[in-house]
PDB file of N, CA and C in Angstrom:
ATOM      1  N   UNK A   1     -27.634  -2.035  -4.808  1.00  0.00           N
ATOM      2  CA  UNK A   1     -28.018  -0.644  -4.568  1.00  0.00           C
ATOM      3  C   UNK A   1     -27.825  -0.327  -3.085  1.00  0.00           C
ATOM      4  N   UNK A   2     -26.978   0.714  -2.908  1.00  0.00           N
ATOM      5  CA  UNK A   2     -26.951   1.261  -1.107  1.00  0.00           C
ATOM      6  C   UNK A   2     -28.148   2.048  -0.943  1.00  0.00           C
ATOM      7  N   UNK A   3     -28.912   1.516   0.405  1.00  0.00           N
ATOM      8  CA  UNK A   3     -29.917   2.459   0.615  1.00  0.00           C
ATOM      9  C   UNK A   3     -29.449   3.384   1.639  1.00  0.00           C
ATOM     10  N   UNK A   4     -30.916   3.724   1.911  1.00  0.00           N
ATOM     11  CA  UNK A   4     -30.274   5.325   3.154  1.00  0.00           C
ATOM     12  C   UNK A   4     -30.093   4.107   4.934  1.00  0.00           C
ATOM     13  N   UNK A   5     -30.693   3.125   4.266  1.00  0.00           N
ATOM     14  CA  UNK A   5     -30.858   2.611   5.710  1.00  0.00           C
ATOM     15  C   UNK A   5     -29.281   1.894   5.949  1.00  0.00           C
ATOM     16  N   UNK A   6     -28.244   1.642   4.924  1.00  0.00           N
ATOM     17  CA  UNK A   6     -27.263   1.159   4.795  1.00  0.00           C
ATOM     18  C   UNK A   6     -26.283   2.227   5.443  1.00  0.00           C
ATOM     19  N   UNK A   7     -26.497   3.751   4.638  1.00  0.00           N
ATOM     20  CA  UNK A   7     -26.423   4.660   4.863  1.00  0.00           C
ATOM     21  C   UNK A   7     -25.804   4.932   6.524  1.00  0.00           C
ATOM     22  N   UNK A   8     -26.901   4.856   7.152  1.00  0.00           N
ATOM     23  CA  UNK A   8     -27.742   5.292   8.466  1.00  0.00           C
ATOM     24  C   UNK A   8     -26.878   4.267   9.461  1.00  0.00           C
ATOM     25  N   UNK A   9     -26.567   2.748   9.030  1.00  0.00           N
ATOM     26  CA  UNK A   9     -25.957   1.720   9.453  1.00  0.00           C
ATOM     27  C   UNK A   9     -24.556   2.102   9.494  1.00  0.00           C
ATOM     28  N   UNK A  10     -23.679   2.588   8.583  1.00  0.00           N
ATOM     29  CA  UNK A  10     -22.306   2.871   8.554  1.00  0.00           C
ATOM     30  C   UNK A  10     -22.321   4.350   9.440  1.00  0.00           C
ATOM     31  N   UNK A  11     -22.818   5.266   9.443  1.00  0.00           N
ATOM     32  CA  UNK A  11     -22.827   6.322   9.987  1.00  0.00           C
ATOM     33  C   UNK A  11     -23.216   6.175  11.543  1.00  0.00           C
ATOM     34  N   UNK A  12     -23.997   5.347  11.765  1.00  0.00           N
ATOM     35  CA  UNK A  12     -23.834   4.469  13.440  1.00  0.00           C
ATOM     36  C   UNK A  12     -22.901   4.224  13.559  1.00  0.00           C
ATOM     37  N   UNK A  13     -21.899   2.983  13.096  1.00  0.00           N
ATOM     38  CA  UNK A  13     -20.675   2.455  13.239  1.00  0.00           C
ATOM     39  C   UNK A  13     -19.475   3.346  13.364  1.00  0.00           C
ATOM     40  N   UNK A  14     -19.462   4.448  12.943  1.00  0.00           N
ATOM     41  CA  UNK A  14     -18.436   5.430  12.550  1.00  0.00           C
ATOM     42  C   UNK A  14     -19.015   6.584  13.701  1.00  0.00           C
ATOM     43  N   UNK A  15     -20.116   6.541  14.371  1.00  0.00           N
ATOM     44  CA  UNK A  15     -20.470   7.425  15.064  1.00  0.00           C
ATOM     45  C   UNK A  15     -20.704   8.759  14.319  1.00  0.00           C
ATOM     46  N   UNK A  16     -21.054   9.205  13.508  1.00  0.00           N
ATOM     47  CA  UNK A  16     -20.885  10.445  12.639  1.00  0.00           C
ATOM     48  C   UNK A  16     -23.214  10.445  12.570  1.00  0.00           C
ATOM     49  N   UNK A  17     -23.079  11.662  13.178  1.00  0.00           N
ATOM     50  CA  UNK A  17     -24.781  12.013  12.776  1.00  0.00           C
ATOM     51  C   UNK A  17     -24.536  12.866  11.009  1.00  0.00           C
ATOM     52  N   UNK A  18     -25.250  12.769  10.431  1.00  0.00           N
ATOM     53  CA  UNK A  18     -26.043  12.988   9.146  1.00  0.00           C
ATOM     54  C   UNK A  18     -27.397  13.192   9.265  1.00  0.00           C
ATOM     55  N   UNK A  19     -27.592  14.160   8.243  1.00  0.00           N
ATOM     56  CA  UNK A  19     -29.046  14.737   8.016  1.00  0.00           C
ATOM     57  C   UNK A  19     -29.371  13.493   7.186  1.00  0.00           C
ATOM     58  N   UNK A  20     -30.757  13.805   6.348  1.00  0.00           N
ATOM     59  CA  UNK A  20     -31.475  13.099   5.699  1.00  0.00           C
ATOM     60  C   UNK A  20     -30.858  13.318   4.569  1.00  0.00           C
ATOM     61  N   UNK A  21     -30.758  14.884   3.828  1.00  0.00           N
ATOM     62  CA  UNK A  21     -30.254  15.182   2.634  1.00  0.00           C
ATOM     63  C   UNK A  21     -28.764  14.208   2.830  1.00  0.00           C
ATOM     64  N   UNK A  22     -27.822  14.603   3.685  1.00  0.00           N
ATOM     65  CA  UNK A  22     -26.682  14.137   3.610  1.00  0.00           C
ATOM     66  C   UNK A  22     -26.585  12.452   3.427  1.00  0.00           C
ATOM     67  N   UNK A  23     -27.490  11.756   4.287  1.00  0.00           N
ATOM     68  CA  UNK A  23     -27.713  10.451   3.923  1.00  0.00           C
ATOM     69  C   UNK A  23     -27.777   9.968   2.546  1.00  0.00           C
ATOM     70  N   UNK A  24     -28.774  10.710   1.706  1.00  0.00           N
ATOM     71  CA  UNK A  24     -29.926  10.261   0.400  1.00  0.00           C
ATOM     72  C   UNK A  24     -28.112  11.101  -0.321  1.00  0.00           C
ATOM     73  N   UNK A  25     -27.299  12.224  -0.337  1.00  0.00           N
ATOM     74  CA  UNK A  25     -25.862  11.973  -0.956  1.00  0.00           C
ATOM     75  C   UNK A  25     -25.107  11.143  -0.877  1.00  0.00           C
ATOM     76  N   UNK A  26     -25.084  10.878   0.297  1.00  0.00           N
ATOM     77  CA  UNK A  26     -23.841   9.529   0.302  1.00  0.00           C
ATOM     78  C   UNK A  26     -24.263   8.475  -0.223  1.00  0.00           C
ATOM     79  N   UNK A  27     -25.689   7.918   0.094  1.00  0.00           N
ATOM     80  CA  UNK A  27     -25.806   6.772  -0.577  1.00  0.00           C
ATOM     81  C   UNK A  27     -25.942   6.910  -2.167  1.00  0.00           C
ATOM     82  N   UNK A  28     -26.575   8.266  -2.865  1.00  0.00           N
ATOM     83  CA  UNK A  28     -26.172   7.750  -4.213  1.00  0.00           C
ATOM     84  C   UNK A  28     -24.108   8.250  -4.428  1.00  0.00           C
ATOM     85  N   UNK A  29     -23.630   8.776  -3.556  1.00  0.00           N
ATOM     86  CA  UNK A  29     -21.872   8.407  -4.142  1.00  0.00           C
ATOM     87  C   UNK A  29     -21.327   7.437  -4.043  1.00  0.00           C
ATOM     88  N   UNK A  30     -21.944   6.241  -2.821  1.00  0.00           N
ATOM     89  CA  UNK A  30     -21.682   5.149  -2.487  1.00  0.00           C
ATOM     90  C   UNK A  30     -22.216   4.519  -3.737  1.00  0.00           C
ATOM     91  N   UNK A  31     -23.069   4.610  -4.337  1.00  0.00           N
ATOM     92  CA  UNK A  31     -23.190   3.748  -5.306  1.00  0.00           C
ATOM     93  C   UNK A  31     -22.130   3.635  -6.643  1.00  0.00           C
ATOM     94  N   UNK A  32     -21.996   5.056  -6.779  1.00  0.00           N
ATOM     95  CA  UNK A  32     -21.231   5.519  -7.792  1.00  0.00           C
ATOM     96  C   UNK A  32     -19.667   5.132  -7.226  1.00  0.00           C
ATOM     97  N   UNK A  33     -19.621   5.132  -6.248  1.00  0.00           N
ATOM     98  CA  UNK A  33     -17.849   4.268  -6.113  1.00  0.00           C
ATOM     99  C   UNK A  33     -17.729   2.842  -6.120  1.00  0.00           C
ATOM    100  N   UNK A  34     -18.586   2.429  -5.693  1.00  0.00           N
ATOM    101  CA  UNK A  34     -18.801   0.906  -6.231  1.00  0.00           C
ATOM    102  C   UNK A  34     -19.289   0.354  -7.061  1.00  0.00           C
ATOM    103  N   UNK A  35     -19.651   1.029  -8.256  1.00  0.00           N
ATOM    104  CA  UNK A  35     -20.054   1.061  -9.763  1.00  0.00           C
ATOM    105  C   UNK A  35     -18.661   1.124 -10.499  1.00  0.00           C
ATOM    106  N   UNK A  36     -17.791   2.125 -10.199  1.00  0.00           N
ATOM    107  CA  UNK A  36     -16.438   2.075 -10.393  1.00  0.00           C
ATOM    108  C   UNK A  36     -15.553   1.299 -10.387  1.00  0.00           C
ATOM    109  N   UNK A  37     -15.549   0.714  -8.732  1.00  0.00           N
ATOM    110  CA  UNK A  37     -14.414  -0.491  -8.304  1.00  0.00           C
ATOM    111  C   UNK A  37     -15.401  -1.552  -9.211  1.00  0.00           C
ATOM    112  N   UNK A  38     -16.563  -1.913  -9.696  1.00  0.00           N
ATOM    113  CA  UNK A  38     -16.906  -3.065 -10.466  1.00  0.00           C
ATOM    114  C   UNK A  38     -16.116  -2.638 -11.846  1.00  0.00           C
ATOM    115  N   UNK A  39     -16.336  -1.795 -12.662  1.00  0.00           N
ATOM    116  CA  UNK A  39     -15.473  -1.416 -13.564  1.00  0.00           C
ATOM    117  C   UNK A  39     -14.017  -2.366 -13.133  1.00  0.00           C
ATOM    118  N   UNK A  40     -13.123  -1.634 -12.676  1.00  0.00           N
ATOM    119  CA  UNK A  40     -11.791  -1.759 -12.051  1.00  0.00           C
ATOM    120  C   UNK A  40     -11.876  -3.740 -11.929  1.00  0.00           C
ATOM    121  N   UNK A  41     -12.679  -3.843 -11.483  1.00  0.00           N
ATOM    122  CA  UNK A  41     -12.710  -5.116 -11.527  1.00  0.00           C
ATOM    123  C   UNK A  41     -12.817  -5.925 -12.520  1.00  0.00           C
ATOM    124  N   UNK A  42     -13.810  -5.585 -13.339  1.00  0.00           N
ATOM    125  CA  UNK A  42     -14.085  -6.348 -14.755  1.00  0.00           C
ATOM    126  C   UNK A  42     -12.715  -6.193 -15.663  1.00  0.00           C
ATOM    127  N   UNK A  43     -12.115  -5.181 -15.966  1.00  0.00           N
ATOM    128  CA  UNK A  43     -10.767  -4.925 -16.282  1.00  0.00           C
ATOM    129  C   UNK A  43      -9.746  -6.280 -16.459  1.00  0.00           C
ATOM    130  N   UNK A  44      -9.441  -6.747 -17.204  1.00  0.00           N
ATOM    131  CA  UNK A  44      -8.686  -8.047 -17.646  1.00  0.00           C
ATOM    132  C   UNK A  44      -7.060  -7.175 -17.077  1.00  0.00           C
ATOM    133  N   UNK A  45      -6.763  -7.672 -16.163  1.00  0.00           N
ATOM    134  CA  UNK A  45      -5.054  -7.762 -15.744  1.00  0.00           C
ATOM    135  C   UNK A  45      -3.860  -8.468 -17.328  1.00  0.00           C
ATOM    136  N   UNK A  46      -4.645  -9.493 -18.040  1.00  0.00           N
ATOM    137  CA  UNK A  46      -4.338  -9.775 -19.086  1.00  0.00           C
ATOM    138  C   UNK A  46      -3.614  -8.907 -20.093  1.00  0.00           C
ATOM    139  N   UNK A  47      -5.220  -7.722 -20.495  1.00  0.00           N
ATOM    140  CA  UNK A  47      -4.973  -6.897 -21.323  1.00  0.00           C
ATOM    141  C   UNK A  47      -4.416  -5.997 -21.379  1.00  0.00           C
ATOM    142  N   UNK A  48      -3.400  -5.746 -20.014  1.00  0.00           N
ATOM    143  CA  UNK A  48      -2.370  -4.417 -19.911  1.00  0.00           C
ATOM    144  C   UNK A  48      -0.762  -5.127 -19.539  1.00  0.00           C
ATOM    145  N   UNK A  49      -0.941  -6.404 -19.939  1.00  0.00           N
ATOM    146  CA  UNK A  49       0.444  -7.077 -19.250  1.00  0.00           C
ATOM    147  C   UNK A  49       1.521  -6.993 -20.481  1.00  0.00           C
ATOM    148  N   UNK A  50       1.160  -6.103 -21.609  1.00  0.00           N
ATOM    149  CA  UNK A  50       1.880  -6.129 -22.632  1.00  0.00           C
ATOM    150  C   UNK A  50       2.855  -4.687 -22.597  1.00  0.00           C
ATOM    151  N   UNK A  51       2.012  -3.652 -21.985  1.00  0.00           N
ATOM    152  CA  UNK A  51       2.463  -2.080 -21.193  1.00  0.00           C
ATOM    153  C   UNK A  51       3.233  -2.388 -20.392  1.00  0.00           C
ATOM    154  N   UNK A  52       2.954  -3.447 -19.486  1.00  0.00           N
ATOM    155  CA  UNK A  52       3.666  -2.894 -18.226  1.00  0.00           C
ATOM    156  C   UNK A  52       5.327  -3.906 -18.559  1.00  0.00           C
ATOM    157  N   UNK A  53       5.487  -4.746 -19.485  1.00  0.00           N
ATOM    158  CA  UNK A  53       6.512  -5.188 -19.804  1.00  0.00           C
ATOM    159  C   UNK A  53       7.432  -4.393 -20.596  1.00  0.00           C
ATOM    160  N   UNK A  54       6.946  -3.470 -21.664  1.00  0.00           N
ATOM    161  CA  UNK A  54       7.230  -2.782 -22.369  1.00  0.00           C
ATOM    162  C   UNK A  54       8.282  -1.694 -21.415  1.00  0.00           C
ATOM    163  N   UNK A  55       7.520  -1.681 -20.080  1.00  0.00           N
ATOM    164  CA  UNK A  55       8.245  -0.319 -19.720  1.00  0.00           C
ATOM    165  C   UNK A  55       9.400  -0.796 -18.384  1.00  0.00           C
ATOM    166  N   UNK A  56       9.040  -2.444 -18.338  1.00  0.00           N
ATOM    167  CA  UNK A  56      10.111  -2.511 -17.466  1.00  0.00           C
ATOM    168  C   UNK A  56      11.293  -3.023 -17.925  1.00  0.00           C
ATOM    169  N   UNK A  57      11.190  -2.858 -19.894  1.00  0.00           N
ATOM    170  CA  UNK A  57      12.497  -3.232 -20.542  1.00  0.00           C
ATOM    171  C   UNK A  57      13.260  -2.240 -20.340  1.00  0.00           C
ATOM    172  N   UNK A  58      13.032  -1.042 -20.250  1.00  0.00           N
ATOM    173  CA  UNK A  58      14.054  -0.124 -20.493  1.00  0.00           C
ATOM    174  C   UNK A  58      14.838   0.893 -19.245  1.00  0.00           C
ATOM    175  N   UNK A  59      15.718   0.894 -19.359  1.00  0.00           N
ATOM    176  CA  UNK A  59      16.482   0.918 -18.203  1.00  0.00           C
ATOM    177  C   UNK A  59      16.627   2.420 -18.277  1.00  0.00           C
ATOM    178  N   UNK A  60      15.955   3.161 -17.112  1.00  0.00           N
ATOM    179  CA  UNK A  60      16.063   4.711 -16.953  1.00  0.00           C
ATOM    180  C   UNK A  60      17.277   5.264 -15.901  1.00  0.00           C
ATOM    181  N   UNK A  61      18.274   4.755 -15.831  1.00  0.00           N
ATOM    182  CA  UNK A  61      19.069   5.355 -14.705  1.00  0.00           C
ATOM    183  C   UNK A  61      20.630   4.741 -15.898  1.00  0.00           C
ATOM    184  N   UNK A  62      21.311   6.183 -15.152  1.00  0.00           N
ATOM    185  CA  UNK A  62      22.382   6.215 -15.543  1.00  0.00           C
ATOM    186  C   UNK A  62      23.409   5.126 -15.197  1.00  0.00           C
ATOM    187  N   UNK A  63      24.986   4.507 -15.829  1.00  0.00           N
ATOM    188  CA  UNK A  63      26.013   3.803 -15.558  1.00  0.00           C
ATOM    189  C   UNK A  63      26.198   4.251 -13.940  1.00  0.00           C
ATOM    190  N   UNK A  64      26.611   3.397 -13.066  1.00  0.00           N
ATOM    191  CA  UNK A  64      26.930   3.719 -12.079  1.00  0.00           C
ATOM    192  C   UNK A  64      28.513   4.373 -11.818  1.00  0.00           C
ATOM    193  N   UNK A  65      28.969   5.572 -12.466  1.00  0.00           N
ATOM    194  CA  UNK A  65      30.292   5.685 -12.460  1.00  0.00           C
ATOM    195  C   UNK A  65      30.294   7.006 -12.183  1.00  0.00           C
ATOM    196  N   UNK A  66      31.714   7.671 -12.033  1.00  0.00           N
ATOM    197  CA  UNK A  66      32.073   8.781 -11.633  1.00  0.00           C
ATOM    198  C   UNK A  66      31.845   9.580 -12.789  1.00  0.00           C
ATOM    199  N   UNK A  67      31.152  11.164 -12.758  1.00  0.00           N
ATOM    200  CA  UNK A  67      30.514  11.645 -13.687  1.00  0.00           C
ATOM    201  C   UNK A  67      31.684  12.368 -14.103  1.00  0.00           C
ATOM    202  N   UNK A  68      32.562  12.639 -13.191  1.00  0.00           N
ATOM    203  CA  UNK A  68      34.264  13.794 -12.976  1.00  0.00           C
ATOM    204  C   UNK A  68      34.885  13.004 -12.312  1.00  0.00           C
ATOM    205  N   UNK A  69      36.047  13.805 -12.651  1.00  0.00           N
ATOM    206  CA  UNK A  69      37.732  13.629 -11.451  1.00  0.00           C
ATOM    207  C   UNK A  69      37.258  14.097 -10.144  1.00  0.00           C
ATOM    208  N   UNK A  70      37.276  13.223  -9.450  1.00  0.00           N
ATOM    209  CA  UNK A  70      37.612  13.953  -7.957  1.00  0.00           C
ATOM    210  C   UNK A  70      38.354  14.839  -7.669  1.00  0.00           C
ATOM    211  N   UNK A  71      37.195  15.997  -6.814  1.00  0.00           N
ATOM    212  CA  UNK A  71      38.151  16.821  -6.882  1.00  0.00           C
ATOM    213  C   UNK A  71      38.252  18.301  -7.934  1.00  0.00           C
ATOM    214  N   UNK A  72      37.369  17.929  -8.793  1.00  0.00           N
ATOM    215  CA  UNK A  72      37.939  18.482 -10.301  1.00  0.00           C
ATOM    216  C   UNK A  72      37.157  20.057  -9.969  1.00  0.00           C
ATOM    217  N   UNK A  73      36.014  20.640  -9.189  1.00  0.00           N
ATOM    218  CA  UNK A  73      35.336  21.319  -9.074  1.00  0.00           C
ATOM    219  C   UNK A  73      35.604  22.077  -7.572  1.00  0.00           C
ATOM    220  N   UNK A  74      36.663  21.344  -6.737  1.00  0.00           N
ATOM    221  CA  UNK A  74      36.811  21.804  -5.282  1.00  0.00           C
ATOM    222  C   UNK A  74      37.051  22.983  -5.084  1.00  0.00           C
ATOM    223  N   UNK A  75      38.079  23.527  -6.201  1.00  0.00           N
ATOM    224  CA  UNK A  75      38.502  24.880  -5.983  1.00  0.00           C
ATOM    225  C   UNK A  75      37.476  25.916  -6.509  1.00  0.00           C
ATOM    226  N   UNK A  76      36.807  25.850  -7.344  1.00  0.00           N
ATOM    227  CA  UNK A  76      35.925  26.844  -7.668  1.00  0.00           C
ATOM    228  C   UNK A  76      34.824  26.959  -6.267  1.00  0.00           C
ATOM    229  N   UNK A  77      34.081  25.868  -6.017  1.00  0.00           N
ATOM    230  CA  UNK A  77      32.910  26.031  -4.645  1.00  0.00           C
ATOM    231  C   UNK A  77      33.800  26.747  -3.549  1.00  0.00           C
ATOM    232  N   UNK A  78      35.568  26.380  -3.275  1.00  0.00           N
ATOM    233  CA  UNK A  78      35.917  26.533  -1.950  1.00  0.00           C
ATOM    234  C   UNK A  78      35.855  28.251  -2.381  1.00  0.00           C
ATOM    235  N   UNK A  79      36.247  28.746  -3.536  1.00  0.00           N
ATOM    236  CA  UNK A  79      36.382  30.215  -4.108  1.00  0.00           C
ATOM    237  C   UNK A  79      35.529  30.949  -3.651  1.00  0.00           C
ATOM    238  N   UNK A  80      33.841  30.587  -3.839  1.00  0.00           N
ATOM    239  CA  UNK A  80      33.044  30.963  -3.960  1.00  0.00           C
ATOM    240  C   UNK A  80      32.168  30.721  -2.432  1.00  0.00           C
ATOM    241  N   UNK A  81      32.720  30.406  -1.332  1.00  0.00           N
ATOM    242  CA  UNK A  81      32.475  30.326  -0.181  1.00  0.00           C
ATOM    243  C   UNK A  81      32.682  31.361   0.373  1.00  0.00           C
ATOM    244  N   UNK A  82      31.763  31.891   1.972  1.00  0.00           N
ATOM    245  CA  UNK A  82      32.275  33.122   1.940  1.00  0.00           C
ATOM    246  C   UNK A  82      33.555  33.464   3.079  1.00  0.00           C
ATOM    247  N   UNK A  83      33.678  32.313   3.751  1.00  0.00           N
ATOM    248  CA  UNK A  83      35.362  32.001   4.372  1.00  0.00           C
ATOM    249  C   UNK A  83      35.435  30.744   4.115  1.00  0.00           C
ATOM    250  N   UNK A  84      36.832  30.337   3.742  1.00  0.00           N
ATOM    251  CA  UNK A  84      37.456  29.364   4.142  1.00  0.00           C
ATOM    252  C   UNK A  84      38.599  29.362   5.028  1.00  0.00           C
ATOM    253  N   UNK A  85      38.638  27.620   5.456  1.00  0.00           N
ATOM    254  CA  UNK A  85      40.301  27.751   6.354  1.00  0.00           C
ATOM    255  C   UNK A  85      40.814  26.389   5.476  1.00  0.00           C
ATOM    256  N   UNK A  86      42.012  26.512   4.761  1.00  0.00           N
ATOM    257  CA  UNK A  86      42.673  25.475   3.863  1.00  0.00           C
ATOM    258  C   UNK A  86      41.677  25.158   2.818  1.00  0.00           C
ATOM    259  N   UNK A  87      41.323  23.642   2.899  1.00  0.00           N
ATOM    260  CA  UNK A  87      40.256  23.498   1.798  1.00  0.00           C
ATOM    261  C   UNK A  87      39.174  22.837   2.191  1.00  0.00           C
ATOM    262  N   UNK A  88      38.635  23.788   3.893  1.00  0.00           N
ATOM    263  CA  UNK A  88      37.182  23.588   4.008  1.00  0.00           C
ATOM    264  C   UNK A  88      36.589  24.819   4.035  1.00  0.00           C
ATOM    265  N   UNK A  89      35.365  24.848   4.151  1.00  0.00           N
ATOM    266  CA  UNK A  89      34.233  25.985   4.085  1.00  0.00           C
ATOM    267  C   UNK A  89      34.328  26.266   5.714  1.00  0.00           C
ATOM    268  N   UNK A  90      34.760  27.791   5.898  1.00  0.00           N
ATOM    269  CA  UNK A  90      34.730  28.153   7.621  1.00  0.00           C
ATOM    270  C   UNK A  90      33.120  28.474   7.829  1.00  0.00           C
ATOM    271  N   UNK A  91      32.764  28.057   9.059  1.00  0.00           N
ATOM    272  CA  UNK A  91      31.256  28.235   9.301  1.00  0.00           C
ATOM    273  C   UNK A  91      31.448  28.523  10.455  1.00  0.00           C
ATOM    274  N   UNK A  92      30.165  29.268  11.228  1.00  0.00           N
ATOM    275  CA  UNK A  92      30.201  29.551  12.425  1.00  0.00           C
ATOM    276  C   UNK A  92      29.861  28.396  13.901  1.00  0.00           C
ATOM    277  N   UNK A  93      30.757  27.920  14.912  1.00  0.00           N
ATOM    278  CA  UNK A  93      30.250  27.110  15.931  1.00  0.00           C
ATOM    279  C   UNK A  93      28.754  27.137  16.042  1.00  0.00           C
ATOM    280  N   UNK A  94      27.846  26.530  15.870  1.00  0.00           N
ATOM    281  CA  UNK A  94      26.862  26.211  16.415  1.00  0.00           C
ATOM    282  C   UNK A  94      26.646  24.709  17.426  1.00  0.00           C
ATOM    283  N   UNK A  95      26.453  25.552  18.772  1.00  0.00           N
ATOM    284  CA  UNK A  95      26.330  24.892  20.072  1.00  0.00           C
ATOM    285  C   UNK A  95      26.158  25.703  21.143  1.00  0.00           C
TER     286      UNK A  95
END
């Protein structure tokens, strides 16, 4: 159980003043997060090692290959630019 005097101890260390009310909150959330991580803890690593295999069978990313011809789309983007010079996009000097 965290008391207020535990409380009062971390809030020294951290330099941070707290009221009384604010103390008598933290120490019951402090309890309630380390009521939790005991949960989290009791938790068998065992009983989920059957999930996490399951999902590193299957392979989510595409063949590593060319999706098109090179090339195959150049003329439509260079079209649709609003100058070009040959077959780059004209832009303005910036410097």
């Amino acid at each position: 159980m965290i008391s207020t005097d535990d409380v009062k101890k971390l809030a020294a260390l951290a330099r941070i003043k707290l009221t009384l009310e604010e103390e008598t909150s933290l120490a019951g959330d402090m309890e309630n997060i380390l009521g939790y991580v005991q949960q989290l803890q009791d938790v068998s690593a065992e009983q989920h090692a059957v999930a996490a295999d399951a999902n590193a069978a299957r392979n989510v990313l595409r063949p590593d290959e060319a999706p098109h011809e090179r090339g195959a789309y150049s003329e439509d983007l260079l079209a649709a630019a609003p100058a070009r010079q040959g077959q780059h996009v004209k832009v303005k000097k910036i410097l």
